[in-house]
PDB file of N, CA and C in Angstrom:
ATOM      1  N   UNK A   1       0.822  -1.187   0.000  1.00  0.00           N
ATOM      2  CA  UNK A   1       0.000   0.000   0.000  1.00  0.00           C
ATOM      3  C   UNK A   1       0.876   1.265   0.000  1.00  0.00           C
ATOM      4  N   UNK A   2       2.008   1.511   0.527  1.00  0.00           N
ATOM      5  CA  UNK A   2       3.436   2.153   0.882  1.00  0.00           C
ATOM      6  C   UNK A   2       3.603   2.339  -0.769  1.00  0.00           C
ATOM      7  N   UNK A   3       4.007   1.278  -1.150  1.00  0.00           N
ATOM      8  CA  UNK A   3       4.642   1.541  -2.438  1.00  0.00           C
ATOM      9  C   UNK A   3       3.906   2.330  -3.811  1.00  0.00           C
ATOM     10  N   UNK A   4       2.752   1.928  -3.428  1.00  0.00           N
ATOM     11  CA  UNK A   4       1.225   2.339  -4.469  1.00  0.00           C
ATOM     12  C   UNK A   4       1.270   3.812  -3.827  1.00  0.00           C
ATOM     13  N   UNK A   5       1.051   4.122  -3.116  1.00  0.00           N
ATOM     14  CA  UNK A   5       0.467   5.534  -2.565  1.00  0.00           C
ATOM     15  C   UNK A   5       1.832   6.593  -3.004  1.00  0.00           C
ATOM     16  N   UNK A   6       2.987   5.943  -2.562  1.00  0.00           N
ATOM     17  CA  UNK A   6       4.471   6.277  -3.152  1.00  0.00           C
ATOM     18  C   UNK A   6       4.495   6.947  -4.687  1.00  0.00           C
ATOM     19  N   UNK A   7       4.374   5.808  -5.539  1.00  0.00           N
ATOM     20  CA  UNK A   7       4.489   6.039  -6.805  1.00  0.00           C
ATOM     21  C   UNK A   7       2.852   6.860  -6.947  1.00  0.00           C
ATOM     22  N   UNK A   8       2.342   6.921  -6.753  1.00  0.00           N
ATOM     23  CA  UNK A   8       1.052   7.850  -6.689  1.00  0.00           C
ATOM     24  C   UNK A   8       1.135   9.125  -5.960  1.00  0.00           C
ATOM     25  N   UNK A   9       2.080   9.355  -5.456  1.00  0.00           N
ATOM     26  CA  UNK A   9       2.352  11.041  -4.722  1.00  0.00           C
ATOM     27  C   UNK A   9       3.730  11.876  -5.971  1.00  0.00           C
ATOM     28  N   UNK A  10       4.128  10.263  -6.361  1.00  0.00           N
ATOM     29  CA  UNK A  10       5.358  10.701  -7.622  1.00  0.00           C
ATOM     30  C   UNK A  10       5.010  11.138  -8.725  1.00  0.00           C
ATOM     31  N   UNK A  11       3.676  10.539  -9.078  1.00  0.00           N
ATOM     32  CA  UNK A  11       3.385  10.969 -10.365  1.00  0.00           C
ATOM     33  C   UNK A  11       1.902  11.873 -10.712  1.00  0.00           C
ATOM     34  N   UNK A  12       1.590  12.513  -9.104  1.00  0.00           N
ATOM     35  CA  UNK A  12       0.525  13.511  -9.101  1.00  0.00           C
ATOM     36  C   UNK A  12       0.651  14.571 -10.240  1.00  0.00           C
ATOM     37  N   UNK A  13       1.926  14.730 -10.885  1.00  0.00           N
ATOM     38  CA  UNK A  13       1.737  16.007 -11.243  1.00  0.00           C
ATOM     39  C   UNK A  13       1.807  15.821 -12.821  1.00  0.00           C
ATOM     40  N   UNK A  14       1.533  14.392 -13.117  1.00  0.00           N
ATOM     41  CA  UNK A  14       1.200  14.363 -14.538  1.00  0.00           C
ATOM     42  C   UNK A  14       0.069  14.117 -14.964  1.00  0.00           C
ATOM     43  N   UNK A  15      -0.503  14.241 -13.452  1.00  0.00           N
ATOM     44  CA  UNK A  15      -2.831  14.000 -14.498  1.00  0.00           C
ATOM     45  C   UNK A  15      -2.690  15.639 -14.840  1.00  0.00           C
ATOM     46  N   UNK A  16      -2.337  16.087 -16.065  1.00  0.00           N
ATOM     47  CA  UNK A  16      -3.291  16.960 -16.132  1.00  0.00           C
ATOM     48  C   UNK A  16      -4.977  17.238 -16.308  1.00  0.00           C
ATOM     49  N   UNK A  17      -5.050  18.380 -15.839  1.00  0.00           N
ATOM     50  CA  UNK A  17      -6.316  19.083 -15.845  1.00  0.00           C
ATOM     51  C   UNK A  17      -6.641  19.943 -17.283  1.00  0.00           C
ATOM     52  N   UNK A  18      -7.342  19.256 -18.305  1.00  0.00           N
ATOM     53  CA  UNK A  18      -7.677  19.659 -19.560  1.00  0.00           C
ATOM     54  C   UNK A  18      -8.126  21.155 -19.704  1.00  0.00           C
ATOM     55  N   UNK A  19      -9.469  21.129 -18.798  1.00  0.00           N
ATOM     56  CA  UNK A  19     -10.341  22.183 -19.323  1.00  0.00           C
ATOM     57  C   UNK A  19     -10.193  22.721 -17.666  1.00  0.00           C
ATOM     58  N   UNK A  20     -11.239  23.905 -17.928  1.00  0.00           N
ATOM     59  CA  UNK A  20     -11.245  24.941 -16.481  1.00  0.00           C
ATOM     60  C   UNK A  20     -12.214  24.293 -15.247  1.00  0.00           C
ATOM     61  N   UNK A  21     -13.447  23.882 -16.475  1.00  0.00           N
ATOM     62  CA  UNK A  21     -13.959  23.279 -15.320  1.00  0.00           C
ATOM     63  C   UNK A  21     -13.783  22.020 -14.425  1.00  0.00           C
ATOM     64  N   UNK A  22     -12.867  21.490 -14.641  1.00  0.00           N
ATOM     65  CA  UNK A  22     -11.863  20.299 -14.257  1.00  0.00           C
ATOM     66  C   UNK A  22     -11.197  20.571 -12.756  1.00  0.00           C
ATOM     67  N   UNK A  23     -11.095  21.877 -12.797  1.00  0.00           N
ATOM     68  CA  UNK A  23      -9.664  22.485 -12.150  1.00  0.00           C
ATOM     69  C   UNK A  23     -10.469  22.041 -10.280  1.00  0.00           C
ATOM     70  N   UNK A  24     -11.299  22.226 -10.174  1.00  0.00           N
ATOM     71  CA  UNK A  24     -11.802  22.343  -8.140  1.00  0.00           C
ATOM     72  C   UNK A  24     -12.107  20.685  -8.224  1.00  0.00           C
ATOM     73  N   UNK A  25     -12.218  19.629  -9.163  1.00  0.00           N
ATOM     74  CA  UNK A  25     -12.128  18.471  -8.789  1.00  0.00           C
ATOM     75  C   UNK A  25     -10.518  17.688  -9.151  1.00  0.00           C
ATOM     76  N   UNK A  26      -9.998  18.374 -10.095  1.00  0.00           N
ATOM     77  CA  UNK A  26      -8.679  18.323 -10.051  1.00  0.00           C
ATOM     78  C   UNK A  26      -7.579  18.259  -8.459  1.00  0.00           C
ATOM     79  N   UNK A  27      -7.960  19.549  -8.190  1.00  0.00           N
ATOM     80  CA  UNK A  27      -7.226  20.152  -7.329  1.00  0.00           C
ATOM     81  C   UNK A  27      -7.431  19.023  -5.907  1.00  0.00           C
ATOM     82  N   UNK A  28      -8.824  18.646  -5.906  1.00  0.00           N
ATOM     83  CA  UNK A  28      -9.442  18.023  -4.972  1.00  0.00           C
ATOM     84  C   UNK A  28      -8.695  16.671  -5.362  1.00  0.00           C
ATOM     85  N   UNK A  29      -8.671  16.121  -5.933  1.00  0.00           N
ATOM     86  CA  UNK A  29      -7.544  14.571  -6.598  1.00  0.00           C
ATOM     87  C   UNK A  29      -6.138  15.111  -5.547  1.00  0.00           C
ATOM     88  N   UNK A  30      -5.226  15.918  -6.978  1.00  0.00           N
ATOM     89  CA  UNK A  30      -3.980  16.004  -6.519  1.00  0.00           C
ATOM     90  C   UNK A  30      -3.931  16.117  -4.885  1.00  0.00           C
ATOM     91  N   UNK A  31      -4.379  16.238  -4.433  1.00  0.00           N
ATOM     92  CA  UNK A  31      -4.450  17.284  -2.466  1.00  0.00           C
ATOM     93  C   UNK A  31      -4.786  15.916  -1.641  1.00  0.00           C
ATOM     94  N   UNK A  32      -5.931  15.286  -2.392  1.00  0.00           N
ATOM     95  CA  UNK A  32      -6.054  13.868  -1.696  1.00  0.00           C
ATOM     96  C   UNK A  32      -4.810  12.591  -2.195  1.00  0.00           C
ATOM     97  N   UNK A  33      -4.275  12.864  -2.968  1.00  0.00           N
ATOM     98  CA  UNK A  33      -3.459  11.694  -3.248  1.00  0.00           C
ATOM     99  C   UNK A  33      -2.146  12.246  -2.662  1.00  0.00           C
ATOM    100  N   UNK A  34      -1.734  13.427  -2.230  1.00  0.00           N
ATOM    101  CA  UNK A  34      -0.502  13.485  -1.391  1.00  0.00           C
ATOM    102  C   UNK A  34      -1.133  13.486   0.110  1.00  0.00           C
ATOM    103  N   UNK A  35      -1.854  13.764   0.655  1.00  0.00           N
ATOM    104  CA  UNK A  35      -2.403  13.291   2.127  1.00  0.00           C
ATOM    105  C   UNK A  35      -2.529  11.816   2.596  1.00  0.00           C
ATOM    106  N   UNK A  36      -3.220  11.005   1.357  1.00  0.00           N
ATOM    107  CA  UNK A  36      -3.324   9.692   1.702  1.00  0.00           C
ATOM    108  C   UNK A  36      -1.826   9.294   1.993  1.00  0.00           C
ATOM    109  N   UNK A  37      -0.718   9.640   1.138  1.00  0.00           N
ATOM    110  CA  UNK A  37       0.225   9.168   1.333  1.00  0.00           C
ATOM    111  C   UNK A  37       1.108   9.638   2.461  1.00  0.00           C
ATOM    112  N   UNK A  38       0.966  11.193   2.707  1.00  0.00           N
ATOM    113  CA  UNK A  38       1.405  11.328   4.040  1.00  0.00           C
ATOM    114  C   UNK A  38       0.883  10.603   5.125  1.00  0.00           C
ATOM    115  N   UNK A  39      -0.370   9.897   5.131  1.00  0.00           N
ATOM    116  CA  UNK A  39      -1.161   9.955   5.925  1.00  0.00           C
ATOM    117  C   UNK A  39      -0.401   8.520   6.829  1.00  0.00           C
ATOM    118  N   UNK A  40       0.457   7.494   5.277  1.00  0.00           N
ATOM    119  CA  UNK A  40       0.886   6.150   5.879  1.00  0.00           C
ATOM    120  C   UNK A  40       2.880   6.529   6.082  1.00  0.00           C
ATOM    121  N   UNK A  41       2.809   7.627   6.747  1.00  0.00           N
ATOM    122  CA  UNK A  41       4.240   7.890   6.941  1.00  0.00           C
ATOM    123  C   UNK A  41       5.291   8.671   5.763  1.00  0.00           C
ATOM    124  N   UNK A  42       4.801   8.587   5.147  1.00  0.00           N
ATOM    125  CA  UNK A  42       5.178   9.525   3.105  1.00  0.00           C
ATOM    126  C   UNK A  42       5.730  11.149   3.800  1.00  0.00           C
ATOM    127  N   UNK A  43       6.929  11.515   3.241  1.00  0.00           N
ATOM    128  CA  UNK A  43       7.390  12.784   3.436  1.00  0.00           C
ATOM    129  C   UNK A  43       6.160  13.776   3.044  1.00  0.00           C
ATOM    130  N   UNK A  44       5.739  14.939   3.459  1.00  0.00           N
ATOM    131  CA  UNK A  44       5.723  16.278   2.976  1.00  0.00           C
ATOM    132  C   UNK A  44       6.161  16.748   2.342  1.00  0.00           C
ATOM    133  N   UNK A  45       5.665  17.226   1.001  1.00  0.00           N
ATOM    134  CA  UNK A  45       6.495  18.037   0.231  1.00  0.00           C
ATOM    135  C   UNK A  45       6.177  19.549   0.768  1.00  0.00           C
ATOM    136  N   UNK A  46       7.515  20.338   0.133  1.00  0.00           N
ATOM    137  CA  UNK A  46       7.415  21.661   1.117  1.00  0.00           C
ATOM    138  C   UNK A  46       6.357  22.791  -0.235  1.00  0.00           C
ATOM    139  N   UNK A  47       6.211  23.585   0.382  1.00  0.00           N
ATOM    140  CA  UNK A  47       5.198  24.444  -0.575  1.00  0.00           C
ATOM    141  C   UNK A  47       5.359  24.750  -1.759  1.00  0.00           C
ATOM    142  N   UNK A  48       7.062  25.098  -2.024  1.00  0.00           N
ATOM    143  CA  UNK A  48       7.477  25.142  -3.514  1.00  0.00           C
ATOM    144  C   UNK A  48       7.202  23.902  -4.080  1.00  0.00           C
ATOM    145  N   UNK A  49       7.598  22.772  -4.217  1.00  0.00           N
ATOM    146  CA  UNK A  49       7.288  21.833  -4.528  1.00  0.00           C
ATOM    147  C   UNK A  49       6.038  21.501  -4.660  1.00  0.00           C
ATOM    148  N   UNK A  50       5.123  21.825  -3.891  1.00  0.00           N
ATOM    149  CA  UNK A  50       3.732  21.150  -4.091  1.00  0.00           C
ATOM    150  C   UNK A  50       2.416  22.529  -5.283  1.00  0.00           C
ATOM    151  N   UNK A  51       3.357  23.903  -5.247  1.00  0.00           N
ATOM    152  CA  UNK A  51       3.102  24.884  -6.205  1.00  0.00           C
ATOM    153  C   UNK A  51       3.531  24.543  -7.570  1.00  0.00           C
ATOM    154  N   UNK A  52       4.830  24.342  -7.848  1.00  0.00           N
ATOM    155  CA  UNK A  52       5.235  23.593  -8.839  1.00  0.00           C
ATOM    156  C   UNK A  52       4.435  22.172  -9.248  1.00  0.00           C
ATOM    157  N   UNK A  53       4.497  21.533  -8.641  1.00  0.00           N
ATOM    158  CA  UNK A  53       3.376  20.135  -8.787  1.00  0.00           C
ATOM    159  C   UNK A  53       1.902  21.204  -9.515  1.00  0.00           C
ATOM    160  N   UNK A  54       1.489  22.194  -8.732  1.00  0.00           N
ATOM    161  CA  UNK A  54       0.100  21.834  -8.871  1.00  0.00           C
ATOM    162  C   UNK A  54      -0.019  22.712 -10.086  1.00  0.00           C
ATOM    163  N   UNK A  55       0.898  23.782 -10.597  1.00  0.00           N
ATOM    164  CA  UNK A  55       1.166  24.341 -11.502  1.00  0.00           C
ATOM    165  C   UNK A  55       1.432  23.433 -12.885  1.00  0.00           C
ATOM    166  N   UNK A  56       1.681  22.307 -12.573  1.00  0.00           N
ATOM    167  CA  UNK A  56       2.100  21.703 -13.629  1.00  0.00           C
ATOM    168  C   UNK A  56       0.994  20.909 -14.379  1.00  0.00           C
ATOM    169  N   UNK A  57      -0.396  20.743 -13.731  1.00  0.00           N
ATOM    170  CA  UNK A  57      -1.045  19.866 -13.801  1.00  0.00           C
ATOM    171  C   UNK A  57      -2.210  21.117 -14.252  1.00  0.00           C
ATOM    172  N   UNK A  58      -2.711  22.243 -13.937  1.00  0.00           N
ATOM    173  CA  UNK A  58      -3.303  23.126 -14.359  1.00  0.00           C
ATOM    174  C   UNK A  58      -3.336  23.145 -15.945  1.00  0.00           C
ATOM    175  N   UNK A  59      -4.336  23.438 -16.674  1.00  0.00           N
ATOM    176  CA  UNK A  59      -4.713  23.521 -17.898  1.00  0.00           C
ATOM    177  C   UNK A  59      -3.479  24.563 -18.407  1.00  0.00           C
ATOM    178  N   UNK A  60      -2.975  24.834 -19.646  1.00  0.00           N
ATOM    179  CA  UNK A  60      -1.953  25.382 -20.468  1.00  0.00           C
ATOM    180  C   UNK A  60      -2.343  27.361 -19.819  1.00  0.00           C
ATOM    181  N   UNK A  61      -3.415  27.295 -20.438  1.00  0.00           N
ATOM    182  CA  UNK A  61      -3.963  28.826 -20.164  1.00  0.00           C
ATOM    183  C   UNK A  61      -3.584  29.215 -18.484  1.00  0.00           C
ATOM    184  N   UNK A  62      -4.031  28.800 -17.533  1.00  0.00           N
ATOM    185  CA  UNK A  62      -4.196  29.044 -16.403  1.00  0.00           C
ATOM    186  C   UNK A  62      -2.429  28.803 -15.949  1.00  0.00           C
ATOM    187  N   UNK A  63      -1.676  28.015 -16.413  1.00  0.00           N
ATOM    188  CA  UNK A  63      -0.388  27.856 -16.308  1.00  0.00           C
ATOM    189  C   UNK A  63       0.294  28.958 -16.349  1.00  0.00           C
ATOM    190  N   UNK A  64       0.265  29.773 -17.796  1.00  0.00           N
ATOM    191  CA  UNK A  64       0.459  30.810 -18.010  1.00  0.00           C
ATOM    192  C   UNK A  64       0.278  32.354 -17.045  1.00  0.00           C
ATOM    193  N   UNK A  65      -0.790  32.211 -16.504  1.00  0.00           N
ATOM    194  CA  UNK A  65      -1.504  33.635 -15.779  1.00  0.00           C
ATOM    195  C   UNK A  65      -0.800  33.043 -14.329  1.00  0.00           C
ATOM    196  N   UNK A  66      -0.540  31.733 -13.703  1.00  0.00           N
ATOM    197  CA  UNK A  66      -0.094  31.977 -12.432  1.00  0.00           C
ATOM    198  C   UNK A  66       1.374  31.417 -12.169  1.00  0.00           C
ATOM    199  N   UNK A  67       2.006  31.603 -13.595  1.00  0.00           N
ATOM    200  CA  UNK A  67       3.431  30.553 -13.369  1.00  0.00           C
ATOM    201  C   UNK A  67       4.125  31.835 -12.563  1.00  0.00           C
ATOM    202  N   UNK A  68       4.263  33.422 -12.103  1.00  0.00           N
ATOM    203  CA  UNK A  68       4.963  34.111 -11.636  1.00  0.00           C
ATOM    204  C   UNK A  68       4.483  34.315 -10.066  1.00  0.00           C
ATOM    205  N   UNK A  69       3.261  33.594  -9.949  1.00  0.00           N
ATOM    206  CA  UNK A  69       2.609  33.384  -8.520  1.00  0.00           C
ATOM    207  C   UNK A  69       3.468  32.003  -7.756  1.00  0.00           C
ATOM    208  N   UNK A  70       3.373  31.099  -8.243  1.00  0.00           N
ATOM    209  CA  UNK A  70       4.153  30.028  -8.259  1.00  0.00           C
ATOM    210  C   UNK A  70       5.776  30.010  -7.837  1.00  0.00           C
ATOM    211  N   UNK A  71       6.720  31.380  -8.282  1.00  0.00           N
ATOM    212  CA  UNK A  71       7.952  31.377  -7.332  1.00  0.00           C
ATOM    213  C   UNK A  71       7.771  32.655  -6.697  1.00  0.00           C
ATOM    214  N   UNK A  72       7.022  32.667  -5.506  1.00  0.00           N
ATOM    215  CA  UNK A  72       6.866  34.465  -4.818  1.00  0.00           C
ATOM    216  C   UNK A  72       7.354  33.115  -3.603  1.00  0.00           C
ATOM    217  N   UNK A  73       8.179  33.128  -2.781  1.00  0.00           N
ATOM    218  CA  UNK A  73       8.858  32.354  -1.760  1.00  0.00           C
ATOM    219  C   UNK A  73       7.941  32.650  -0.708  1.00  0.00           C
ATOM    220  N   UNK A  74       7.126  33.606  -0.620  1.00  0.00           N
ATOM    221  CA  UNK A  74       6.125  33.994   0.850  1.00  0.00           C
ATOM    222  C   UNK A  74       4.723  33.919   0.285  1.00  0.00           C
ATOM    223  N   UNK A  75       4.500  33.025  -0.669  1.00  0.00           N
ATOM    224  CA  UNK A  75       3.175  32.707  -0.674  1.00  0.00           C
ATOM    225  C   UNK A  75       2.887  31.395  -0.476  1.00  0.00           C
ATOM    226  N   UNK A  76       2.362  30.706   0.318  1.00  0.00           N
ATOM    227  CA  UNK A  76       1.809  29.146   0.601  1.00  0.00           C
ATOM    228  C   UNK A  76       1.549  28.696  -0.081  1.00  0.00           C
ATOM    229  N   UNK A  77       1.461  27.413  -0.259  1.00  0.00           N
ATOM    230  CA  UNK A  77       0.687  26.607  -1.325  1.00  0.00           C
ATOM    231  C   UNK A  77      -0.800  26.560  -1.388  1.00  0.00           C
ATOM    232  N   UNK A  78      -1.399  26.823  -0.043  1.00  0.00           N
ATOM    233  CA  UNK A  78      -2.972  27.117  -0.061  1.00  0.00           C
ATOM    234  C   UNK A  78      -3.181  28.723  -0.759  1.00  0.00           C
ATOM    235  N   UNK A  79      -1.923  29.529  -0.857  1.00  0.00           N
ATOM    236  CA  UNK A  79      -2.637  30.780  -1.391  1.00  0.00           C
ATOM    237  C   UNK A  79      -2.562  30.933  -2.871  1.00  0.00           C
ATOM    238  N   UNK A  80      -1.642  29.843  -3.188  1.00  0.00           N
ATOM    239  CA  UNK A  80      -1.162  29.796  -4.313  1.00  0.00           C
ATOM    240  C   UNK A  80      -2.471  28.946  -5.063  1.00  0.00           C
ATOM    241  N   UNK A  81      -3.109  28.124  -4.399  1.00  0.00           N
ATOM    242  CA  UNK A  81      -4.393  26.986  -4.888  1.00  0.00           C
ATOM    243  C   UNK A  81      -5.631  27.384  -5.111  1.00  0.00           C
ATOM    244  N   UNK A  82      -5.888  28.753  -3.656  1.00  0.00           N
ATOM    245  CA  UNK A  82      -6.696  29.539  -3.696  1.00  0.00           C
ATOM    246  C   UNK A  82      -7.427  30.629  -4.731  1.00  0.00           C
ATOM    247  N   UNK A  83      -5.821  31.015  -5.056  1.00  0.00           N
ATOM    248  CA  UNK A  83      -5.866  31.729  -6.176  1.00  0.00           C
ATOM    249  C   UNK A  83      -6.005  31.541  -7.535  1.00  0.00           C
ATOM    250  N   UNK A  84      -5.690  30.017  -7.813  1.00  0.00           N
ATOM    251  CA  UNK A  84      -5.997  29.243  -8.853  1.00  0.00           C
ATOM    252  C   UNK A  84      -7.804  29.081  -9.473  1.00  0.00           C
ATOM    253  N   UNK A  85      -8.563  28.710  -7.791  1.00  0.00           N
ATOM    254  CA  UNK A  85      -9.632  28.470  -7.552  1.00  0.00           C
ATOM    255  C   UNK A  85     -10.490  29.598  -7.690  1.00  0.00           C
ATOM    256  N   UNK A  86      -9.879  31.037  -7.517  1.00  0.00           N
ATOM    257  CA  UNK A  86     -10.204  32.470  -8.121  1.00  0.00           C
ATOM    258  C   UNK A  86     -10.146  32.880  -9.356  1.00  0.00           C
ATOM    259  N   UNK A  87      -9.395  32.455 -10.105  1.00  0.00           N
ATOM    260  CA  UNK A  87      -9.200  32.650 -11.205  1.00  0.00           C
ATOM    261  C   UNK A  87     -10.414  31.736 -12.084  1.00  0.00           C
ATOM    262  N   UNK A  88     -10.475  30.631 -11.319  1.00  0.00           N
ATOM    263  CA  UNK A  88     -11.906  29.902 -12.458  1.00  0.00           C
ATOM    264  C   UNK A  88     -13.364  30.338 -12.349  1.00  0.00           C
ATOM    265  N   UNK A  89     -13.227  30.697 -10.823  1.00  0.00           N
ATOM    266  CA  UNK A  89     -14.389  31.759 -10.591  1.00  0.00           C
ATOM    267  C   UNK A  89     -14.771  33.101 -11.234  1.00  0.00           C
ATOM    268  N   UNK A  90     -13.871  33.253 -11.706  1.00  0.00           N
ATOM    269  CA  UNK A  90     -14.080  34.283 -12.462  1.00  0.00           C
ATOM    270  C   UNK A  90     -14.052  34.458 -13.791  1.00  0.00           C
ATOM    271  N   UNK A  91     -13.626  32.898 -14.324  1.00  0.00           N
ATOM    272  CA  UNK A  91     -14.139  32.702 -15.419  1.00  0.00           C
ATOM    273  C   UNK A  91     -15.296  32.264 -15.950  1.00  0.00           C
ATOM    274  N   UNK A  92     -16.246  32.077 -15.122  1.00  0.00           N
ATOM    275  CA  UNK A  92     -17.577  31.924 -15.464  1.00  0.00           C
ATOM    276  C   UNK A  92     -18.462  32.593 -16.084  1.00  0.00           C
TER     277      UNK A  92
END
């Protein structure tokens, strides 16, 4: 289960997310598949890392508008997700 959840926290950041409306059940995937795995002893990744991850998996367009949000060193990864989650809101 170690090893599955492992290689499943490794390769979170290649489901991409196609379209926009994808992105709040997306986000909801990637976030649960690194918890489950912390959950059985699995490192933490630190916020850059998990911005980068989640940046990578975001649709092409939306990549674009927050890849300079993505290295600000004093923004979290929840503000960084948040803001992702703002941006589709407002594409409606």
């Amino acid at each position: 289960c170690f090893e599955q959840l492992r290689r499943a926290a490794q390769m979170v950041h290649m489901k991409v997310i196609k379209h926009l409306e994808g992105i709040p059940n997306g986000i909801a995937e990637f976030e649960t598949t690194l918890e489950e795995y912390e959950a059985v002893g699995g490192a933490r990744s630190d916020d850059q890392v998990r911005k980068s991850d989640l940046l990578a998996i975001l649709p092409s367009k939306m990549q674009s508008d927050l890849l300079w949000k993505s290295t600000v060193p004093t923004e979290t990864y929840e503000q960084f997700r948040d803001q992702g989650v703002h941006l589709v809101g407002l594409s409606d």
